[in-house]
Protein backbone atom coordinates (compact mmCIF):
# COMPACT_ATOMS: atom_id res chain seq x y z
CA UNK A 1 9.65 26.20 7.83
CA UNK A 2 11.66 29.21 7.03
CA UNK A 3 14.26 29.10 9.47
CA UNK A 4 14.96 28.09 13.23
CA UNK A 5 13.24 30.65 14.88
CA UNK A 6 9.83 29.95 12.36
CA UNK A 7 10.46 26.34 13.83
CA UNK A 8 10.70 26.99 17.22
CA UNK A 9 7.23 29.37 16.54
CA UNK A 10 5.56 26.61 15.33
CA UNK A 11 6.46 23.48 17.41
CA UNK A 12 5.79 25.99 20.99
CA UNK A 13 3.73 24.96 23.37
CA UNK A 14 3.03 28.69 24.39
CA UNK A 15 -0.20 28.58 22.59
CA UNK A 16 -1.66 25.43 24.30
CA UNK A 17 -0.72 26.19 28.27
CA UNK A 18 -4.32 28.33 28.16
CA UNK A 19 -5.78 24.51 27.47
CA UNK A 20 -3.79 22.76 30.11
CA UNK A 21 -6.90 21.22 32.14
CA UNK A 22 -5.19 19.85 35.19
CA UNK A 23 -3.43 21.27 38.30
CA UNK A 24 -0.06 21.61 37.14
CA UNK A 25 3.63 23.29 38.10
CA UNK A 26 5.87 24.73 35.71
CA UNK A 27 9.29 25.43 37.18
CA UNK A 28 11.36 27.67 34.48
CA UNK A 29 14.29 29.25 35.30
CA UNK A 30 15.75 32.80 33.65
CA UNK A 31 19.08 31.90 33.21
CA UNK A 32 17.46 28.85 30.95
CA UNK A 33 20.15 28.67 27.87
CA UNK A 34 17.35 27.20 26.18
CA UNK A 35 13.75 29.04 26.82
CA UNK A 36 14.89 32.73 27.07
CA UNK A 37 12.50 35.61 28.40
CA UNK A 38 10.26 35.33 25.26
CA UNK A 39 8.89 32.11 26.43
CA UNK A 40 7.65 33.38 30.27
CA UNK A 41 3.92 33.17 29.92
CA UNK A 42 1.82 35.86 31.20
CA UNK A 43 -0.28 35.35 34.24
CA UNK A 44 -3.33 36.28 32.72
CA UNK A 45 -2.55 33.90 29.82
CA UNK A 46 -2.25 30.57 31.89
CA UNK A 47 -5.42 29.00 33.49
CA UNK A 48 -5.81 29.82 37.48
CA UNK A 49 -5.16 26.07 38.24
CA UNK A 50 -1.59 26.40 36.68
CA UNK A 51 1.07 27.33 38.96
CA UNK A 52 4.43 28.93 37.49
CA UNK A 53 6.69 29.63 39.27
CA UNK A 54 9.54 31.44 37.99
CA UNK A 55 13.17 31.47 39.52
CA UNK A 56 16.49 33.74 38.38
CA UNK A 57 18.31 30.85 38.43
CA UNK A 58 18.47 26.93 37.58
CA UNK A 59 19.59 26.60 33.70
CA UNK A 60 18.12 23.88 31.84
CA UNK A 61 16.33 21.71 34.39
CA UNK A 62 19.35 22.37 36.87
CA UNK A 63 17.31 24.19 39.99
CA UNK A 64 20.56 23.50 42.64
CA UNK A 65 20.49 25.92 45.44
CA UNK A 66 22.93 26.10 48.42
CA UNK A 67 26.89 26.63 47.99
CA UNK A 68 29.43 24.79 46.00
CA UNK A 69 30.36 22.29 48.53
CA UNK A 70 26.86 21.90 49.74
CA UNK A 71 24.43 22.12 47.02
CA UNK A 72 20.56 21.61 47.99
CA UNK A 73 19.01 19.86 45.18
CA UNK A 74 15.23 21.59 45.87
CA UNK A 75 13.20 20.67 42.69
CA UNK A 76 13.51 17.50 44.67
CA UNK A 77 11.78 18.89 47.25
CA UNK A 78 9.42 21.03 45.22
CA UNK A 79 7.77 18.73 43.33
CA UNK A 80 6.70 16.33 46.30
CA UNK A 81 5.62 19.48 48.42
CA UNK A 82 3.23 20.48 45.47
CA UNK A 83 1.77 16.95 44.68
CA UNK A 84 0.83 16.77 48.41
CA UNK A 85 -2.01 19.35 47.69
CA UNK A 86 -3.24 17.53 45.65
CA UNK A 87 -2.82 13.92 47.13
CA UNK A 88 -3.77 14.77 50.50
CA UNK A 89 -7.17 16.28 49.04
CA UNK A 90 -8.07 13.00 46.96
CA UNK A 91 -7.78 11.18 50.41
């Protein structure tokens, strides 16, 4: 490897997501410190049974709505309210 941004070419995931087989979320945030706008797949590049949903703000993994003295945790929420889809239709 040349250098880090070689590195970070070769160890993304970016090429794989079209081979993702399940239902699956991807939360990603673009204020993310870490994953910048050159990793925000294209629609038409991600399988239809991959959701992303992408938000202007949540850093690395942070997601916190609501104010300062009353901050809503909602990938909390999110999560649960997507995996219902999918429990409620294995029942």
């Amino acid at each position: 490897m040349a250098d880090a941004i070689d590195y970070y070419r070769q160890c993304s995931a970016m090429l794989l997501l079209n081979q993702i087989a399940k239902p699956t979320l991807i939360i990603h945030a673009k204020d993310d410190p870490f994953m910048d706008h050159h990793v925000i797949p294209k629609a038409e590049d991600l399988p239809p049974h991959v959701e992303y949903q992408l938000t202007e703000h949540g850093g690395h993994v942070g997601f916190i709505g609501g104010t300062p003295l009353r901050p809503e945790m909602w990938l909390e929420r999110r999560i649960p309210d997507w995996l219902t889809t999918y429990l409620e239709a294995s029942s």
